[in-house]
C-alpha atoms as a PDB file:
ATOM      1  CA  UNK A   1      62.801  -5.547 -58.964  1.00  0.00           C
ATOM      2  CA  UNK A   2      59.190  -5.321 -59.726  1.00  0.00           C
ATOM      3  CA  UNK A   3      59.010  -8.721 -61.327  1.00  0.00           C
ATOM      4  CA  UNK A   4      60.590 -10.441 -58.225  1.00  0.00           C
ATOM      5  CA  UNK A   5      57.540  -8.756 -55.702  1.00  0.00           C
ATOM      6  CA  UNK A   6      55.162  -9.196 -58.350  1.00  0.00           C
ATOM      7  CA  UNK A   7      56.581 -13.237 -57.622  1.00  0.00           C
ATOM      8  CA  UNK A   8      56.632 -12.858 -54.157  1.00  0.00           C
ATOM      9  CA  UNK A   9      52.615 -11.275 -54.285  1.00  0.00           C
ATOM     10  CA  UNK A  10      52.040 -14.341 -56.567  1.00  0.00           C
ATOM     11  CA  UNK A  11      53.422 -16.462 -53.777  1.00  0.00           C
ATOM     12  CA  UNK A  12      51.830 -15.115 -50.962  1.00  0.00           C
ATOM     13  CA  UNK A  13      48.295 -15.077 -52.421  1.00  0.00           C
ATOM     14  CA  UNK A  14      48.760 -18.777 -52.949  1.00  0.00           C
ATOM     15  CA  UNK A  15      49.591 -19.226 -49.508  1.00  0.00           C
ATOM     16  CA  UNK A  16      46.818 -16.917 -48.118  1.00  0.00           C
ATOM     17  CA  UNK A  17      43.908 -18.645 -50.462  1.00  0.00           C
ATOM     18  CA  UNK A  18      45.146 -21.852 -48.358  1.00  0.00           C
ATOM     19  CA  UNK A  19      44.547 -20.427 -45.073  1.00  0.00           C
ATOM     20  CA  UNK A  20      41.348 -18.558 -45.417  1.00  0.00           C
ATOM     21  CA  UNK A  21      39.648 -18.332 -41.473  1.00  0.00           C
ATOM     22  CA  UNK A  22      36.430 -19.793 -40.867  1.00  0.00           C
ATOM     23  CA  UNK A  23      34.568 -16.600 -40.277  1.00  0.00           C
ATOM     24  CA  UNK A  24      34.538 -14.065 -42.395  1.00  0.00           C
ATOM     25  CA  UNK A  25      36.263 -11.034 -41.413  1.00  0.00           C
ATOM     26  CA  UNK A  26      36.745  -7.114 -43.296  1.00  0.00           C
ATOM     27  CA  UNK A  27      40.397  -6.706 -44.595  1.00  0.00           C
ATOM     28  CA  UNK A  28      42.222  -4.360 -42.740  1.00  0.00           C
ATOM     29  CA  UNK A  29      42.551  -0.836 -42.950  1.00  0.00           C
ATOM     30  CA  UNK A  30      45.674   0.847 -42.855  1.00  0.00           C
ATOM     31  CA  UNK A  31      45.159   2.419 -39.938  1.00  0.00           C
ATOM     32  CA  UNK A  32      44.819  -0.976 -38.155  1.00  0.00           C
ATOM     33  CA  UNK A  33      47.941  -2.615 -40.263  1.00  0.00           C
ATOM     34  CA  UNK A  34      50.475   0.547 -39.207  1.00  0.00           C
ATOM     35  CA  UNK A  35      54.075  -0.630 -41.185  1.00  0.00           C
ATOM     36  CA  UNK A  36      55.535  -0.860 -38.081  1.00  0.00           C
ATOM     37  CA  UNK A  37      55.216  -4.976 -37.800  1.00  0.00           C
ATOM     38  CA  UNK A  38      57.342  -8.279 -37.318  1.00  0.00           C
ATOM     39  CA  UNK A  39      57.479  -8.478 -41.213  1.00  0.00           C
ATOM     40  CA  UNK A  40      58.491  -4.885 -42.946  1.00  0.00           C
ATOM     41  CA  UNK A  41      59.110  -6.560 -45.949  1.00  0.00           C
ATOM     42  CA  UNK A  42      54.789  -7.096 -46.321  1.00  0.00           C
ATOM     43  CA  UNK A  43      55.249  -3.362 -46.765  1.00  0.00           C
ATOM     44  CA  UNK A  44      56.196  -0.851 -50.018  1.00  0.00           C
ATOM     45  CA  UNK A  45      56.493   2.309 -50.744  1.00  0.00           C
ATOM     46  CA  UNK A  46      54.238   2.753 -53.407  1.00  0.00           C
ATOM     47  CA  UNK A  47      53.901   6.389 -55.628  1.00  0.00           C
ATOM     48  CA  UNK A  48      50.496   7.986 -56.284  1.00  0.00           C
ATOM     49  CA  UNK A  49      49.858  10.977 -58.665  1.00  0.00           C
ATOM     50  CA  UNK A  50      46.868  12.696 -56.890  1.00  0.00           C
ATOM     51  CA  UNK A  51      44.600  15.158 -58.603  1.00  0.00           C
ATOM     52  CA  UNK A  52      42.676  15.846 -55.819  1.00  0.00           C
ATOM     53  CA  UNK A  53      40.581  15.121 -52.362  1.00  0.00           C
ATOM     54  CA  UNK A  54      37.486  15.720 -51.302  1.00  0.00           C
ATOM     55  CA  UNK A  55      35.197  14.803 -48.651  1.00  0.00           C
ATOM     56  CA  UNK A  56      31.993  14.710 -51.221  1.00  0.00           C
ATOM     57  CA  UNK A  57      32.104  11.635 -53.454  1.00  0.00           C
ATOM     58  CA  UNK A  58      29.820  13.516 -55.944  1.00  0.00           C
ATOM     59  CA  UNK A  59      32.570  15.827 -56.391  1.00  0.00           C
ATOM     60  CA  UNK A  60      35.476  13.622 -56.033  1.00  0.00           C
ATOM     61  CA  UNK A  61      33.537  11.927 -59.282  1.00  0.00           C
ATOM     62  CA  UNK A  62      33.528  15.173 -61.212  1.00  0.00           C
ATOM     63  CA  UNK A  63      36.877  15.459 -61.158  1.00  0.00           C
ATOM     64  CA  UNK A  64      37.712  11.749 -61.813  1.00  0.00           C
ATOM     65  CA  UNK A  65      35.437  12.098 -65.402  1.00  0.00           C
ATOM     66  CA  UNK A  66      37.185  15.067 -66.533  1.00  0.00           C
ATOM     67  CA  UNK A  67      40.179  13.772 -65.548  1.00  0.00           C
ATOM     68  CA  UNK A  68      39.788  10.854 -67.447  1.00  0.00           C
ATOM     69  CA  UNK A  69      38.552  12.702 -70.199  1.00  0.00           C
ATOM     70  CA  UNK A  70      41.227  15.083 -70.301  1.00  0.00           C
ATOM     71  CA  UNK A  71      44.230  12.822 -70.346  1.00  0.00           C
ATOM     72  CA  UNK A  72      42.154  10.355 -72.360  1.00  0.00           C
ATOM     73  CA  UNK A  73      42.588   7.292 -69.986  1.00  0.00           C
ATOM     74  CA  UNK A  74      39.776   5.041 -68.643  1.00  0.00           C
ATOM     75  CA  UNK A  75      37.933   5.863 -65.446  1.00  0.00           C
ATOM     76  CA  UNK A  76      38.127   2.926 -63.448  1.00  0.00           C
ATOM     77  CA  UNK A  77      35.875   2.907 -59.986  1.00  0.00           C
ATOM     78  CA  UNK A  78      36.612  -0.663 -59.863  1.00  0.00           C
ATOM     79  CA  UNK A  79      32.626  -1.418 -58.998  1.00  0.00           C
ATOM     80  CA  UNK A  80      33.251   0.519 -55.862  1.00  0.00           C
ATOM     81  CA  UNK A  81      30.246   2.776 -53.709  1.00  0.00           C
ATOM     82  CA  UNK A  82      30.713   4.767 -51.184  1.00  0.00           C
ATOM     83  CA  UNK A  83      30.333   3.483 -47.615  1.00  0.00           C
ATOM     84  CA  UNK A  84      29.510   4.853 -43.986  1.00  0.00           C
ATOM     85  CA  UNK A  85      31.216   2.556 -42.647  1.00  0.00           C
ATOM     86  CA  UNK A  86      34.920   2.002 -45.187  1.00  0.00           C
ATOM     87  CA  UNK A  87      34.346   5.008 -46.920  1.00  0.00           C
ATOM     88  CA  UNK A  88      34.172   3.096 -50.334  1.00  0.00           C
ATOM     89  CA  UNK A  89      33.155  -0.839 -50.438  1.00  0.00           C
ATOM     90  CA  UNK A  90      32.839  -3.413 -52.973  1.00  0.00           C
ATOM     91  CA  UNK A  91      29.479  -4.832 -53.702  1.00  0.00           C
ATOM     92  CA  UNK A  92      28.461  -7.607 -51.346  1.00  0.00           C
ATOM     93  CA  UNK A  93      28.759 -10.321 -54.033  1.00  0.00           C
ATOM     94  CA  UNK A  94      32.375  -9.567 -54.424  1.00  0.00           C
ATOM     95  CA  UNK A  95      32.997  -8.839 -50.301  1.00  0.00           C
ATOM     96  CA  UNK A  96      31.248 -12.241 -50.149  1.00  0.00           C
ATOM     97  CA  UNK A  97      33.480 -14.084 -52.667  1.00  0.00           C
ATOM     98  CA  UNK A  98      36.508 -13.051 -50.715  1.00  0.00           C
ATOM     99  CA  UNK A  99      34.864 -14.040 -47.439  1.00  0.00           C
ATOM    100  CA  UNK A 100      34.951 -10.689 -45.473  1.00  0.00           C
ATOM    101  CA  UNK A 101      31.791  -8.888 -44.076  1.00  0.00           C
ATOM    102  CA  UNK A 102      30.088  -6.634 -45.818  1.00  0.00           C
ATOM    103  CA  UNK A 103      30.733  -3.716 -46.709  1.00  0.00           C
ATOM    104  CA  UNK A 104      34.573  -4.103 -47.392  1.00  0.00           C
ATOM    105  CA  UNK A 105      37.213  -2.392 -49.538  1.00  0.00           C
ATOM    106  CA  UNK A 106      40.996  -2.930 -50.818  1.00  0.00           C
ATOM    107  CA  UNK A 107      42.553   0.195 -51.988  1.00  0.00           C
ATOM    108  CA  UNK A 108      44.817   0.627 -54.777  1.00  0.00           C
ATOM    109  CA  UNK A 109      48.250   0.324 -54.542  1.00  0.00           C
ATOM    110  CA  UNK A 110      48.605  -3.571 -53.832  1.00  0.00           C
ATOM    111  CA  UNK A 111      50.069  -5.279 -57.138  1.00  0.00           C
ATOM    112  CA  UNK A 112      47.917  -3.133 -59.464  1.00  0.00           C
ATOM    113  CA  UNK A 113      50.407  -0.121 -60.723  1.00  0.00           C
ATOM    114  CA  UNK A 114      49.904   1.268 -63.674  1.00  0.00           C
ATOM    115  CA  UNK A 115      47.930   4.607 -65.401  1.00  0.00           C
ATOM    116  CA  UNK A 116      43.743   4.678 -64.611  1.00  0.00           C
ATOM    117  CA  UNK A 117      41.489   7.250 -63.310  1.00  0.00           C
ATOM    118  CA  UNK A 118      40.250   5.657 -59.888  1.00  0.00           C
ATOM    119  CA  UNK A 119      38.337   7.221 -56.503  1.00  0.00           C
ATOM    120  CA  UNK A 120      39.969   5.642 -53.462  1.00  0.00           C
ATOM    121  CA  UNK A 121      39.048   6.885 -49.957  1.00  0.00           C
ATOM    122  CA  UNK A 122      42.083   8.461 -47.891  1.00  0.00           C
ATOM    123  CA  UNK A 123      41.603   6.174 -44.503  1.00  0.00           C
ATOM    124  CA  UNK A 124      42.913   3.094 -46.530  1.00  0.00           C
ATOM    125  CA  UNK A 125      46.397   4.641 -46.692  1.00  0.00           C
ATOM    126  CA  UNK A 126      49.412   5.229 -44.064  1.00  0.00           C
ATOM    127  CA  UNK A 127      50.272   8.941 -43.852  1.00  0.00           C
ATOM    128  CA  UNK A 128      47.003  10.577 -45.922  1.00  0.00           C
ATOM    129  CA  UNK A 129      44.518  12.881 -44.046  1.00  0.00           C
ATOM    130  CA  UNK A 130      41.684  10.713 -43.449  1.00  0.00           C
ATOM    131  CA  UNK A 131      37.755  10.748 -44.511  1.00  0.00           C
ATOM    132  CA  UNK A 132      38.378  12.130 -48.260  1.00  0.00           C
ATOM    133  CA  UNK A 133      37.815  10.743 -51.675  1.00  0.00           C
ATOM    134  CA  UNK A 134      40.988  10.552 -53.422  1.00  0.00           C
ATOM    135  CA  UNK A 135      40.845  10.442 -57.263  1.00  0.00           C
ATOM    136  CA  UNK A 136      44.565   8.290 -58.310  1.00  0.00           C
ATOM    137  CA  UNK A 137      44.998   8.439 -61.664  1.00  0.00           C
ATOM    138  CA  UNK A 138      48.420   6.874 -61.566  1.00  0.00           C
ATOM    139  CA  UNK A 139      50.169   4.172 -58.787  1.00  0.00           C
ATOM    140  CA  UNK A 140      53.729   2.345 -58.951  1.00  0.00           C
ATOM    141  CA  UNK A 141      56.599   1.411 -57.128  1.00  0.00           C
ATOM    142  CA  UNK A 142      58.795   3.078 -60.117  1.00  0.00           C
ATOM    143  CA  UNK A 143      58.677   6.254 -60.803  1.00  0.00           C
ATOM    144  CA  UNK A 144      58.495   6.548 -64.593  1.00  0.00           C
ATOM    145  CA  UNK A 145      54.539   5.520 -64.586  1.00  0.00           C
ATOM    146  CA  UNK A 146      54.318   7.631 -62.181  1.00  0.00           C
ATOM    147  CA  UNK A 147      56.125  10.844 -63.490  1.00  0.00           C
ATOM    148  CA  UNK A 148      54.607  10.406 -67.164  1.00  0.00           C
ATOM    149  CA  UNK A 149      51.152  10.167 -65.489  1.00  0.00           C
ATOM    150  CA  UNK A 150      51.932  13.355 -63.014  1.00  0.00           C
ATOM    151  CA  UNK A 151      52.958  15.589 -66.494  1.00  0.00           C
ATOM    152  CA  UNK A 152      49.120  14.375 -68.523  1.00  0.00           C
ATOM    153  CA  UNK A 153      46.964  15.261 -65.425  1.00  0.00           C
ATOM    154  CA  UNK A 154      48.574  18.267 -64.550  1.00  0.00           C
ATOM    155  CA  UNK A 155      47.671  19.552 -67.991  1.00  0.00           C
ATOM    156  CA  UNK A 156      43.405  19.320 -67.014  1.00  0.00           C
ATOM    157  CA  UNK A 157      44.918  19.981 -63.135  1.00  0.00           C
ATOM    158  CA  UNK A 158      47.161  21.868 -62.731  1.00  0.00           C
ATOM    159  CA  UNK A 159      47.656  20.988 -58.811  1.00  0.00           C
ATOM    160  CA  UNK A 160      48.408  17.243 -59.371  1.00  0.00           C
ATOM    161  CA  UNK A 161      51.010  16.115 -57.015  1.00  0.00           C
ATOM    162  CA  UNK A 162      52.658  12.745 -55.972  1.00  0.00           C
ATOM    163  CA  UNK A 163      53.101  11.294 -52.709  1.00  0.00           C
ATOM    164  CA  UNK A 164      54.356   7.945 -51.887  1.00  0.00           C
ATOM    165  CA  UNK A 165      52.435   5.725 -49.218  1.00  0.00           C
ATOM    166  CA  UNK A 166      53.478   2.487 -47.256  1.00  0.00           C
ATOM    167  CA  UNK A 167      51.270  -0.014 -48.479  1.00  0.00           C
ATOM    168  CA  UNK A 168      50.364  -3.122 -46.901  1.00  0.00           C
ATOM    169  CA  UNK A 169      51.494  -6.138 -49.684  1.00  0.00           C
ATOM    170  CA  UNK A 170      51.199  -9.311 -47.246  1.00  0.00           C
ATOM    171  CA  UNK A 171      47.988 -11.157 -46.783  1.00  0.00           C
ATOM    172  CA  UNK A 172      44.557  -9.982 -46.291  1.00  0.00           C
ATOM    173  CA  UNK A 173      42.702 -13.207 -45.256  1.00  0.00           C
END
């Protein structure tokens, strides 16, 4: 199963890249994208092992290193800052190369599952309380990634849990 909407991602990206809008816009947050839509099957229920959330990115970074250090997997911010405005954002070069406004972030969870150490910020996700720094260190739509990645972290924290988010898999542009 994760092969075929891997195929149809593939497939979709090609047929977003053709129809890119003249002005640049900010992808859209989840909160503006609720799953309830003319096309449910843009949506999945994707798993996330959480370690914590915080609403201090200094701390939410803490945790990420020893984290990362503790279950000996990469820490992986992705080039990612935090923002006023998205709560995290790329750098403008890369909000620029994907022709959205500045500042602008994609959270996790769209074609990208698999174990890292990552900050994401709550408000990009259906269901999570909202204005936090999340630090992910494990995302998937099966749940062996997700269960092996849940048993390491909860060894450096203990209160790692897992909860499963719609997430947004259709077009962005």
């Amino acid at each position: 199963m994760l092969k075929a909407i891997h195929a149809w991602g593939l497939a979709i990206g090609v047929l977003c890249s053709v129809s890119v809008p003249a002005m640049a816009e900010t992808p859209p947050t989840a909160a503006e994208t609720a799953p309830v839509g003319e096309n449910p099957d843009e949506w999945a229920d994707v798993s996330f092992v959480i370690v914590t959330s915080t609403p201090k990115y200094e701390d939410a970074l803490e945790a990420a290193r020893k984290v990362a250090k503790g279950m000996g997997v990469k820490l992986d911010l992705r080039g990612l800052s935090p923002s006023a405005v998205t709560g995290l954002t790329s750098t403008p070069k890369v909000c620029e190369q994907n022709e959205w406004s500045y500042p602008c972030y994609v959270a996790r969870g769209r074609y990208d599952e698999g174990t890292y150490v990552s900050i994401e910020h709550s408000s990009a996700y259906v269901g999570f309380a909202k204005d936090l720094y999340v630090v992910i260190v494990a995302s998937g739509l099966d749940g062996e990634t997700s269960k092996q990645a849940l048993q390491s972290a909860q060894r450096v924290f203990p209160d790692t849990y897992e909860k499963t988010a719609k997430v947004f898999l259709g077009c962005i542009h």
